[in-house]
N, C-alpha and C. Protein backbone atom coordinates (compact mmCIF):
# COMPACT_ATOMS: atom_id res chain seq x y z
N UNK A 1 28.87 -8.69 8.75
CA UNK A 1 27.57 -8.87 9.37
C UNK A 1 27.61 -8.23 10.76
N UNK A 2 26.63 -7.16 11.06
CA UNK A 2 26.57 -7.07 12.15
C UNK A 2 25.25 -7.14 13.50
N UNK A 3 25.41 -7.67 14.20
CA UNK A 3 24.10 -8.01 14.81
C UNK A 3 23.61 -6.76 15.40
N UNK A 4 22.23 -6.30 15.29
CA UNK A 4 21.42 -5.60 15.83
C UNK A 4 20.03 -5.42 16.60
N UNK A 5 20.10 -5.98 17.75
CA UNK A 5 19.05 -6.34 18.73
C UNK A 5 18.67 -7.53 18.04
N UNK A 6 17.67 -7.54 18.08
CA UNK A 6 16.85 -9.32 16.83
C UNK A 6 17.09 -9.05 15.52
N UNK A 7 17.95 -8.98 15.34
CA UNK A 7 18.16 -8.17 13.99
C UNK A 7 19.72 -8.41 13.35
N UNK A 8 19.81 -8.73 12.08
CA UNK A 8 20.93 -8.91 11.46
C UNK A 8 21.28 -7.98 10.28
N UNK A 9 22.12 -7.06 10.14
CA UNK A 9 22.71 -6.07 9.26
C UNK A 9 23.93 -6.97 8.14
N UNK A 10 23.46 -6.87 6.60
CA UNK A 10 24.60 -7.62 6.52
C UNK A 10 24.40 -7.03 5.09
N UNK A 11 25.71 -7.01 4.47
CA UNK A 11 25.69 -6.61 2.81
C UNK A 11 24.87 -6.93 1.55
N UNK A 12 24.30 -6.34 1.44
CA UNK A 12 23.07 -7.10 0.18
C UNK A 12 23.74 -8.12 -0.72
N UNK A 13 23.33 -9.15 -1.10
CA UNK A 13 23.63 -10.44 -1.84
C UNK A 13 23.15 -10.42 -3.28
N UNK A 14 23.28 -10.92 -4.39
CA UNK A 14 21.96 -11.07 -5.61
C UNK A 14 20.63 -11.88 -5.31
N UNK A 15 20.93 -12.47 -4.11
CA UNK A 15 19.97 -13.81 -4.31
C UNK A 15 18.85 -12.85 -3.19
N UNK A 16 19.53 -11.91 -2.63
CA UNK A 16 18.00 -10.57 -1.70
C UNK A 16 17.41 -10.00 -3.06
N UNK A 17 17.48 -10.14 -3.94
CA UNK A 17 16.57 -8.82 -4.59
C UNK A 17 15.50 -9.44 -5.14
N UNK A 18 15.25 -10.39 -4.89
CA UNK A 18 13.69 -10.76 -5.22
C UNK A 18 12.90 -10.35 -3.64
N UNK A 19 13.35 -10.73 -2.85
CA UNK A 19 12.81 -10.12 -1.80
C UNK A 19 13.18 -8.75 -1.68
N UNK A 20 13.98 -7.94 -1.90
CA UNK A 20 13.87 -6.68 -1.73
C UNK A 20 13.09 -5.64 -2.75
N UNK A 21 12.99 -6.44 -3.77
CA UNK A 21 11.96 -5.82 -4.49
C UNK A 21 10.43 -5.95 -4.02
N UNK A 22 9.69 -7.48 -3.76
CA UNK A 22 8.63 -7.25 -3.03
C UNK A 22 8.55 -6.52 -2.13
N UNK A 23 9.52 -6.21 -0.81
CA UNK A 23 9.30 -5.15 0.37
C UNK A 23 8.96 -3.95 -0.55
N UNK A 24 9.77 -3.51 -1.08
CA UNK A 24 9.32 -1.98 -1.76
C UNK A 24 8.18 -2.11 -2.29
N UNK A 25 7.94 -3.25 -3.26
CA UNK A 25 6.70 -3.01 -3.93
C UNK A 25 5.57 -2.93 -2.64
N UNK A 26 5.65 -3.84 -1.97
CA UNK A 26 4.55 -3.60 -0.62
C UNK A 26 4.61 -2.31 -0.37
N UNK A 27 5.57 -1.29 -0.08
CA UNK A 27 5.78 -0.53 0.79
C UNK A 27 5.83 0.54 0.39
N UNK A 28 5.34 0.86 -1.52
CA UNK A 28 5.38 2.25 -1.93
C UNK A 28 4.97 3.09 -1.58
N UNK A 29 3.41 2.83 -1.10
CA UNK A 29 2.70 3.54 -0.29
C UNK A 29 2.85 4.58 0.99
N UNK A 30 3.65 3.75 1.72
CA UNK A 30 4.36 4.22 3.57
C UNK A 30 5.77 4.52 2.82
N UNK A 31 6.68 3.75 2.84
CA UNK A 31 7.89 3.95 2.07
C UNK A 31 8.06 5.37 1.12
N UNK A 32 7.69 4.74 0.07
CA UNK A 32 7.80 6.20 -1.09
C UNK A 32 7.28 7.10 -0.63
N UNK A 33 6.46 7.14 0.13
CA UNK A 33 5.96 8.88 0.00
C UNK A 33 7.09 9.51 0.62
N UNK A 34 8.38 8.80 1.07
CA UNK A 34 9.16 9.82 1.54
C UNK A 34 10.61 9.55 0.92
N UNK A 35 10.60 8.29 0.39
CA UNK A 35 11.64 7.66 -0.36
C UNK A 35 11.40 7.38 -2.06
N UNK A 36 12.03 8.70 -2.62
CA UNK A 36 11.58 8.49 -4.24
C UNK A 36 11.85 7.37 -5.03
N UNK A 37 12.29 6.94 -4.84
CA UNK A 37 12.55 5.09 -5.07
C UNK A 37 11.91 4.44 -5.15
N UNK A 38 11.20 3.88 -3.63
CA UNK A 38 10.54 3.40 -3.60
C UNK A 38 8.87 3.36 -4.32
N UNK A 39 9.23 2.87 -5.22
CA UNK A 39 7.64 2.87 -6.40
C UNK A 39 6.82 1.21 -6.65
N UNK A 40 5.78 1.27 -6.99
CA UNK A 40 5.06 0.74 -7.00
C UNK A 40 5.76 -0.59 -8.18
N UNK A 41 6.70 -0.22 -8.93
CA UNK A 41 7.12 -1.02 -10.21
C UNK A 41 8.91 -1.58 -10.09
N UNK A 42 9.00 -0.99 -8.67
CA UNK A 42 10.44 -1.08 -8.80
C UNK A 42 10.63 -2.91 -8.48
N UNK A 43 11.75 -3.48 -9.31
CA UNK A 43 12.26 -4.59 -9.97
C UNK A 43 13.05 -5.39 -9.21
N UNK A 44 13.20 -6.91 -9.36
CA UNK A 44 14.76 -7.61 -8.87
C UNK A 44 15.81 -6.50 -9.64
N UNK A 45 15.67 -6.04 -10.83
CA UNK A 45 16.55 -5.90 -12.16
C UNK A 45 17.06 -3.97 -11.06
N UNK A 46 15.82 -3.59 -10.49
CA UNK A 46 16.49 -2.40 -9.39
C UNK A 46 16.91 -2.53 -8.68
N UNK A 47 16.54 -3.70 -7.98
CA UNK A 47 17.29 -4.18 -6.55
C UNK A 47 18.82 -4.28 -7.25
N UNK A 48 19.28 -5.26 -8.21
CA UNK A 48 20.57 -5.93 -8.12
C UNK A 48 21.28 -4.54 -8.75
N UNK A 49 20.90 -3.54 -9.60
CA UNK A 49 21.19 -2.20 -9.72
C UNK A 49 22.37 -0.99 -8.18
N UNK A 50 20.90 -1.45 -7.20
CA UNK A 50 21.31 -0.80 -6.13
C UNK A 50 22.38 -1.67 -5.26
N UNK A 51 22.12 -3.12 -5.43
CA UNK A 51 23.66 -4.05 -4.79
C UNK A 51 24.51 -3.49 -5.83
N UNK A 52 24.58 -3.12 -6.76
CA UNK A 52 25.97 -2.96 -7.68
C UNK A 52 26.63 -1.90 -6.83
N UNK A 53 25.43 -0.70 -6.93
CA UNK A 53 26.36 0.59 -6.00
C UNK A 53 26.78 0.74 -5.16
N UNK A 54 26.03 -0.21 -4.08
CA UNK A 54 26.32 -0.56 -2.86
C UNK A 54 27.80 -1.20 -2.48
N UNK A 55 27.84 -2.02 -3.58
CA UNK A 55 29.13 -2.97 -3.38
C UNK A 55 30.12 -1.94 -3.99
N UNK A 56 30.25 -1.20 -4.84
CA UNK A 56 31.29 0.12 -4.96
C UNK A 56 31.49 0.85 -4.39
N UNK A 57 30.23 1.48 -3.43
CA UNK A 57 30.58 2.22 -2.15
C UNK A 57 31.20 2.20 -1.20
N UNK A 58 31.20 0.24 -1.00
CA UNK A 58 32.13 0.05 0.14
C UNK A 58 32.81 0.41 0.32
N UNK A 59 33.08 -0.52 -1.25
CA UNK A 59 34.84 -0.72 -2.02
C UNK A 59 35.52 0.61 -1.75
N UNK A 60 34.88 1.79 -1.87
CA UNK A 60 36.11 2.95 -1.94
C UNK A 60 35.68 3.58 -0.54
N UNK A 61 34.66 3.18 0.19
CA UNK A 61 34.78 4.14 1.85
C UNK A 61 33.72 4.95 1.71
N UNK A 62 32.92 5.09 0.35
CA UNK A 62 31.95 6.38 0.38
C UNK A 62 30.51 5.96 0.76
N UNK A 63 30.50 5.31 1.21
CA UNK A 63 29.10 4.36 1.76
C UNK A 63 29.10 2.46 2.45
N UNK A 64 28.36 2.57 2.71
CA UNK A 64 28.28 1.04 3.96
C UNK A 64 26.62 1.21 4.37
N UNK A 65 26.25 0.58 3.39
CA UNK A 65 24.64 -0.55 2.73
C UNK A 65 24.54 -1.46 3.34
N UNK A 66 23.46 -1.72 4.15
CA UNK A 66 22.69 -3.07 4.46
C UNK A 66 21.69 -3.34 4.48
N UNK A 67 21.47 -4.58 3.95
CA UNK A 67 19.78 -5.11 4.14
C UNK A 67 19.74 -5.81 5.92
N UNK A 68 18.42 -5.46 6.16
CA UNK A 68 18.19 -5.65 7.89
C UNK A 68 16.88 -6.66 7.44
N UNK A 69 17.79 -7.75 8.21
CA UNK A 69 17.28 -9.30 8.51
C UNK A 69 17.11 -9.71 9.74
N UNK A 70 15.95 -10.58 9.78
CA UNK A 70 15.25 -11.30 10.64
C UNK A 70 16.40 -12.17 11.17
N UNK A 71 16.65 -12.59 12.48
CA UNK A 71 17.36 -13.52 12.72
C UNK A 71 17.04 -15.21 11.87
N UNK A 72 16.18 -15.04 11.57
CA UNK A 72 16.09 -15.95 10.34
C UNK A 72 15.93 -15.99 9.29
N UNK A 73 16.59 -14.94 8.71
CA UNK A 73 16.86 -14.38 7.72
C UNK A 73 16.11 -13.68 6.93
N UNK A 74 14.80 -13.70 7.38
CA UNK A 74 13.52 -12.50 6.52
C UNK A 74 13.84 -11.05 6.40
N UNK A 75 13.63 -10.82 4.95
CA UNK A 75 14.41 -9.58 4.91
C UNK A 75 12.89 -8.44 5.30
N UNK A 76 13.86 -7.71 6.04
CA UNK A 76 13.42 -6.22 6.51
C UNK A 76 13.08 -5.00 6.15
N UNK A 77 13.98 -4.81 5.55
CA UNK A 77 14.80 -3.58 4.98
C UNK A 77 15.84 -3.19 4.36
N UNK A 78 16.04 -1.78 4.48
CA UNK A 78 17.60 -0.99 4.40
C UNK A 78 18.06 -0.24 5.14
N UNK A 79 19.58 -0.25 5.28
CA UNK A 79 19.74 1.25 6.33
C UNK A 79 21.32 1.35 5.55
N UNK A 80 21.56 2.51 6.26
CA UNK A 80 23.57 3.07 5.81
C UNK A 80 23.96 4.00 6.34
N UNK A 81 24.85 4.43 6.03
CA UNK A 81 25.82 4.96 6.56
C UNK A 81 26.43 5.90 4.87
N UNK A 82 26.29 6.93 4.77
CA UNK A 82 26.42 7.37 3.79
C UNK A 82 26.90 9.32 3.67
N UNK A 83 26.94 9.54 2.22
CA UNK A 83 27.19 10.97 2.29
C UNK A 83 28.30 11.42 2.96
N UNK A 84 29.56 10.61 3.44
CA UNK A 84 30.93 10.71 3.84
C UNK A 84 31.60 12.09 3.57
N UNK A 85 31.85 13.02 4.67
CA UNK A 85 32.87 14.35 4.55
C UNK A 85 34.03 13.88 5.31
N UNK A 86 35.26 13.52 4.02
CA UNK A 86 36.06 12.96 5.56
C UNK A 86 37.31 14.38 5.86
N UNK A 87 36.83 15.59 5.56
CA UNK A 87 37.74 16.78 5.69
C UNK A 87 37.17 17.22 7.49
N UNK A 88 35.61 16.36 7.60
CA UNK A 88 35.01 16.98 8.82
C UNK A 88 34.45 16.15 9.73
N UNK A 89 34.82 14.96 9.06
CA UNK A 89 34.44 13.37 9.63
C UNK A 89 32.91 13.33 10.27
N UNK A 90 31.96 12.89 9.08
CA UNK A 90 30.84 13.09 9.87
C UNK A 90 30.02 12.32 8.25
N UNK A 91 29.15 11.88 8.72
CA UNK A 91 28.15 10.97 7.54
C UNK A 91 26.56 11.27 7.76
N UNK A 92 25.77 10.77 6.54
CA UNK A 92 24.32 10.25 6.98
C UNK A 92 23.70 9.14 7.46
N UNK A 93 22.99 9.14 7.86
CA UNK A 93 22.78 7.57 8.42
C UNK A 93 20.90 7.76 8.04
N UNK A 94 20.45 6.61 7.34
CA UNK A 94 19.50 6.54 6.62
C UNK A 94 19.03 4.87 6.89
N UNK A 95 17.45 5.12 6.38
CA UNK A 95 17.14 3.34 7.27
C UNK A 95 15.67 3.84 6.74
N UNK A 96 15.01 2.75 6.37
CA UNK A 96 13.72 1.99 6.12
C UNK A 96 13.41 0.66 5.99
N UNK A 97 12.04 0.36 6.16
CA UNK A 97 11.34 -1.12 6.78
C UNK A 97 10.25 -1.00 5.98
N UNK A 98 10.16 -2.78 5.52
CA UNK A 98 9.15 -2.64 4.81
C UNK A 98 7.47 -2.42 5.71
N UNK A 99 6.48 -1.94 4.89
CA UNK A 99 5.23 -1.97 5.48
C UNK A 99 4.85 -3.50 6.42
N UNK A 100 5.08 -4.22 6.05
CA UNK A 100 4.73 -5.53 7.29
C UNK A 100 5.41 -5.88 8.29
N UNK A 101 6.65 -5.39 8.34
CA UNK A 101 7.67 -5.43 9.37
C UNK A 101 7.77 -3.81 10.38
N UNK A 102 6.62 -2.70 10.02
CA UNK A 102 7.04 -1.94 10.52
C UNK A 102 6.63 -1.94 12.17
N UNK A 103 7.45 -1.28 13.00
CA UNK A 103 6.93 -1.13 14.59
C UNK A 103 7.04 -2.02 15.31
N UNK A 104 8.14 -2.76 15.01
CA UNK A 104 8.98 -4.20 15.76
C UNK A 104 10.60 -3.53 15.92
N UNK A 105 10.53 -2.55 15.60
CA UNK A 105 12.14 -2.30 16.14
C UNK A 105 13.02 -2.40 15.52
N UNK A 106 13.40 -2.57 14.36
CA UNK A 106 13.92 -3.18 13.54
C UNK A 106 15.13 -1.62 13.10
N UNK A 107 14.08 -0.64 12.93
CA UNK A 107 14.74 0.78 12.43
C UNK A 107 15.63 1.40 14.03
N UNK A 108 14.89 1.19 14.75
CA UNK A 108 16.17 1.46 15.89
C UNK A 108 16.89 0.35 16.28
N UNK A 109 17.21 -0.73 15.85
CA UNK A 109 18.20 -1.32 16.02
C UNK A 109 18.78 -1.19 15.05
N UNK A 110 18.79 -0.95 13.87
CA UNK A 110 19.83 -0.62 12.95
C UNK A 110 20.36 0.54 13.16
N UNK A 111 19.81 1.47 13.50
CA UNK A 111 20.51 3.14 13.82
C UNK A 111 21.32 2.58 14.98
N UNK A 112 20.98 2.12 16.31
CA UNK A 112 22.12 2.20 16.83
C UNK A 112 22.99 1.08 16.67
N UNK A 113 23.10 0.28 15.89
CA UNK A 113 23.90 -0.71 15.16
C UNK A 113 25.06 0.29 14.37
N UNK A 114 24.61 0.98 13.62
CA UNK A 114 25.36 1.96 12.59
C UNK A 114 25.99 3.01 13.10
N UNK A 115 25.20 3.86 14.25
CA UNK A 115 25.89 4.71 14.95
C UNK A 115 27.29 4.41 15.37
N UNK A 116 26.92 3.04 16.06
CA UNK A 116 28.35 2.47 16.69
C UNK A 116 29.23 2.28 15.41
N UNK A 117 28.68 1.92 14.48
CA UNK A 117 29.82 1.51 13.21
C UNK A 117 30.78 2.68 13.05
N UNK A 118 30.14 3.99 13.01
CA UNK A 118 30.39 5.15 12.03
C UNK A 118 31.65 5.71 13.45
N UNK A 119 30.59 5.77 14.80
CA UNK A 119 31.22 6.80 15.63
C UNK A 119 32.89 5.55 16.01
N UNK A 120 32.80 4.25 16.01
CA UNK A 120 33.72 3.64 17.22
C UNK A 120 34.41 2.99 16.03
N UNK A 121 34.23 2.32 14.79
CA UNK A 121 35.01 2.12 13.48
C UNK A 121 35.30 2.54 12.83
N UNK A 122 34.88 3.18 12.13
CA UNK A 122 34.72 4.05 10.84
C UNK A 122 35.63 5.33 11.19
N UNK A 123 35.73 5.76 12.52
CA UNK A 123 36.36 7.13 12.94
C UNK A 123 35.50 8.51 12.75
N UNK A 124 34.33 8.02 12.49
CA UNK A 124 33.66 9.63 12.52
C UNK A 124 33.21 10.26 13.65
N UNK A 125 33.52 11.48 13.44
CA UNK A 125 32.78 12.26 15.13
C UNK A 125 31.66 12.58 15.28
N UNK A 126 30.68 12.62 14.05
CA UNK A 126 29.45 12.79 14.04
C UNK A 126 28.40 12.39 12.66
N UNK A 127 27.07 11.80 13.14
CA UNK A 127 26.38 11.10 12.19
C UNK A 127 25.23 11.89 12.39
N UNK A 128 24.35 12.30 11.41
CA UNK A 128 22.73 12.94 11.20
C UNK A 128 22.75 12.09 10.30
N UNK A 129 21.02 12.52 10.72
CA UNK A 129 19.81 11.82 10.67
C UNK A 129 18.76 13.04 10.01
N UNK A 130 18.55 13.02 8.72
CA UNK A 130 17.89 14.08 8.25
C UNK A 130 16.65 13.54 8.41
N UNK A 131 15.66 13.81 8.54
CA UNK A 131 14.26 13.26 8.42
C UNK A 131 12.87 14.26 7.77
N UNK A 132 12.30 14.05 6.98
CA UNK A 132 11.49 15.05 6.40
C UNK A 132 10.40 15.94 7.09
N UNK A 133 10.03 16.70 7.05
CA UNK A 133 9.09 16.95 7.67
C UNK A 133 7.77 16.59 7.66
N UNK A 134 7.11 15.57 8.58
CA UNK A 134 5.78 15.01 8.75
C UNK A 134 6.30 13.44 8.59
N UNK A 135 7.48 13.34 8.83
CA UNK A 135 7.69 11.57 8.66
C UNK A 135 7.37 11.51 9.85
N UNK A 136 6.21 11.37 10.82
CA UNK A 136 6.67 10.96 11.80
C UNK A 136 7.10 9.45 12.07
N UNK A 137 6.91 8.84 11.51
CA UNK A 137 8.00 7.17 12.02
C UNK A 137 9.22 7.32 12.01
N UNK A 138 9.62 8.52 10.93
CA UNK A 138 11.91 8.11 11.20
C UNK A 138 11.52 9.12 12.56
N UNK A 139 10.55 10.42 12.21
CA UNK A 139 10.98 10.56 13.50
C UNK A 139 11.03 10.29 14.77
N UNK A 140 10.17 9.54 14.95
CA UNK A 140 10.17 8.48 16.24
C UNK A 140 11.35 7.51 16.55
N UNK A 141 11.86 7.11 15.22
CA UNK A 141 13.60 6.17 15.59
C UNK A 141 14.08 6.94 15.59
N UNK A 142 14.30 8.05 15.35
CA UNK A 142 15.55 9.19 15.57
C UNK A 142 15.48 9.36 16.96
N UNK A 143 14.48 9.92 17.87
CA UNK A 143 14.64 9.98 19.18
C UNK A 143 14.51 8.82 19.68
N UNK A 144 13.90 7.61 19.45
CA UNK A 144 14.06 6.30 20.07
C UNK A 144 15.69 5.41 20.07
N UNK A 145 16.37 5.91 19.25
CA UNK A 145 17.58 5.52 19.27
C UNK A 145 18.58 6.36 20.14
N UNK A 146 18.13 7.66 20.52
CA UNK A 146 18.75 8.68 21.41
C UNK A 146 19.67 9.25 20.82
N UNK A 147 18.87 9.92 19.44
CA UNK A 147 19.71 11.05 18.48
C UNK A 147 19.43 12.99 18.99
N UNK A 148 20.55 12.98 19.21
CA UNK A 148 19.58 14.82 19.57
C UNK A 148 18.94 15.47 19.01
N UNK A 149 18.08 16.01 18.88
CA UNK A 149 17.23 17.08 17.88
C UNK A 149 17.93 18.46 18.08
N UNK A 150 18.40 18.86 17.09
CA UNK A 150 19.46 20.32 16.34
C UNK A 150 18.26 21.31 15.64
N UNK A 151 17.83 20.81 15.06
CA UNK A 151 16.88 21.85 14.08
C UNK A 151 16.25 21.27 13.18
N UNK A 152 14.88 21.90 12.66
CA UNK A 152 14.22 22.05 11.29
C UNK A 152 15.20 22.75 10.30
N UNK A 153 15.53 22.26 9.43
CA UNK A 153 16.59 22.80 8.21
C UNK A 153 15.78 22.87 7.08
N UNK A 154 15.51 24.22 6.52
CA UNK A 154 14.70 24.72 5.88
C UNK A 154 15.24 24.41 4.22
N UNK A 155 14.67 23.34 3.46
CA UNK A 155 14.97 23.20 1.89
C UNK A 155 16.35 22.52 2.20
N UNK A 156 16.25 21.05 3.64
CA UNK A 156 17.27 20.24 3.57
C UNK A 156 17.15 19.35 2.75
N UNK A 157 16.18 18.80 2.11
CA UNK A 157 16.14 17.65 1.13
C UNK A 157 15.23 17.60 0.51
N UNK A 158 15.63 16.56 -1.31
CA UNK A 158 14.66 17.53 -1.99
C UNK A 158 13.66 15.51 -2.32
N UNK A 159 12.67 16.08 -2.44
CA UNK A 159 11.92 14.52 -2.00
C UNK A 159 10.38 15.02 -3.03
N UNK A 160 10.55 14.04 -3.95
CA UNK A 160 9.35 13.85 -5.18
C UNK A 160 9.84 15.33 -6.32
N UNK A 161 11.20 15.50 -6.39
CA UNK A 161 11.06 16.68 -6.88
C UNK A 161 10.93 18.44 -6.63
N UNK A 162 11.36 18.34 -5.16
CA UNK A 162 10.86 19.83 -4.53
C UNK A 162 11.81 19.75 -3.55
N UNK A 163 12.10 20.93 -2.83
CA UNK A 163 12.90 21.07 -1.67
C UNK A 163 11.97 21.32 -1.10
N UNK A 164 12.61 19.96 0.35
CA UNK A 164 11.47 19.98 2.07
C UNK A 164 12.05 20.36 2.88
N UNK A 165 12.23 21.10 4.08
CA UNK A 165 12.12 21.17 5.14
C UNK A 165 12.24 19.72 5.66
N UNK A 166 13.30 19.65 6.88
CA UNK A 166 13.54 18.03 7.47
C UNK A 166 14.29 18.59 9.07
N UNK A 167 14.22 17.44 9.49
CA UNK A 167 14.67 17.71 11.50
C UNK A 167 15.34 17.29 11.01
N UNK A 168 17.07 17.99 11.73
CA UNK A 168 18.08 17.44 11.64
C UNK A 168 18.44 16.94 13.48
N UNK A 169 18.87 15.67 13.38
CA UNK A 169 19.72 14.80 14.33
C UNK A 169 20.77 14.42 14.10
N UNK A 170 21.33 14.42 15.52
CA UNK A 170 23.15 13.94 15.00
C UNK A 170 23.55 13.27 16.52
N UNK A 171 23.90 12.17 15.96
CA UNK A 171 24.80 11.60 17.12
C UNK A 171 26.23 12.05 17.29
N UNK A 172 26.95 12.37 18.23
CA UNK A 172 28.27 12.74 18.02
C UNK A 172 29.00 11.95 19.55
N UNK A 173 30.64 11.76 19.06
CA UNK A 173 31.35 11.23 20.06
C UNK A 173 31.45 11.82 21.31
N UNK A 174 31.28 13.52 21.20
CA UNK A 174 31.16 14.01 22.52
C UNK A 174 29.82 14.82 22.55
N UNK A 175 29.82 15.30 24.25
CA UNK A 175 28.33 16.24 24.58
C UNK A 175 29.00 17.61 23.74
N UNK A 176 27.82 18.29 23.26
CA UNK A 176 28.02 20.13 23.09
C UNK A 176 28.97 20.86 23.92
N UNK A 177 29.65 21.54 24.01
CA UNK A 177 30.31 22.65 25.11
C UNK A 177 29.27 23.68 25.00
């Protein structure tokens, strides 16, 4: 568990996916249009799907999943730490909130919750933050968390089926030379 501003980061459970399925279902709308997942039909039976992978990812180092909770435990969201190169030590770091919880902070306290995980535990020297083009809400936690902006990366991610265009950010242990 790790604490993040009003905010609690902690490993998805079985007994979250009835609530993590309502957030999505609320949230296909804002959510999915940038997260193919997130659909209008998705299930407890998807949620406990995605704790399965989650809990294997740990297990071997290739990912670190959390649902982002209310200090009283109302669930939030998701965020991670993911996409692991450890020849170049560097990950993704990824995060969404459901539609009723959005614009309370919740997505920049988990980024820099995770940042610290990846850059000061984990041993990596650098974490991006891909974001699509026209999200503007990640992109607003990307610079609200104090990620640098690197570039538009042309056909960085492919989202509903197509390659998009996305701002790439990256936190890293040291400044540029």
């Amino acid at each position: 568990m790790i604490r993040a501003g009003a905010f609690i980061l902690r490993a998805y459970q079985d007994f979250d996916a009835a609530e993590m399925a309502g957030a999505v279902r609320e949230s296909s709308e804002t959510v999915g249009k940038w997260m193919t997942w997130a659909k209008p039909d998705f299930s407890e039976y998807d949620a406990l799907c995605w704790f399965a992978k989650c809990q294997i990812a740990r297990s071997t180092g290739s990912g670190h999943e959390f649902g982002i909770f209310t200090l009283g435990g109302h669930f939030v969201g998701g965020c991670g730490l993911n996409q692991f190169s450890a020849a170049n030590k560097f990950c993704n770091l990824g995060y969404w909130v459901r539609q009723s919880a959005q614009r309370r902070g919740a997505a920049t306290a988990a980024t820099i919750a995770l940042r610290d995980l990846a850059l000061e535990s984990l041993g990596q020297a650098r974490v991006e933050i891909a974001v699509a083009k026209g999200n503007e809400p990640s992109l607003g936690v990307a610079r609200r968390a104090g990620a640098a902006y690197e570039c538009l990366a042309r056909n960085r991610l492919q989202l509903h089926g197509r390659a998009v265009d996305a701002h790439l950010f990256s936190f890293t242990l040291t400044a540029p030379a």
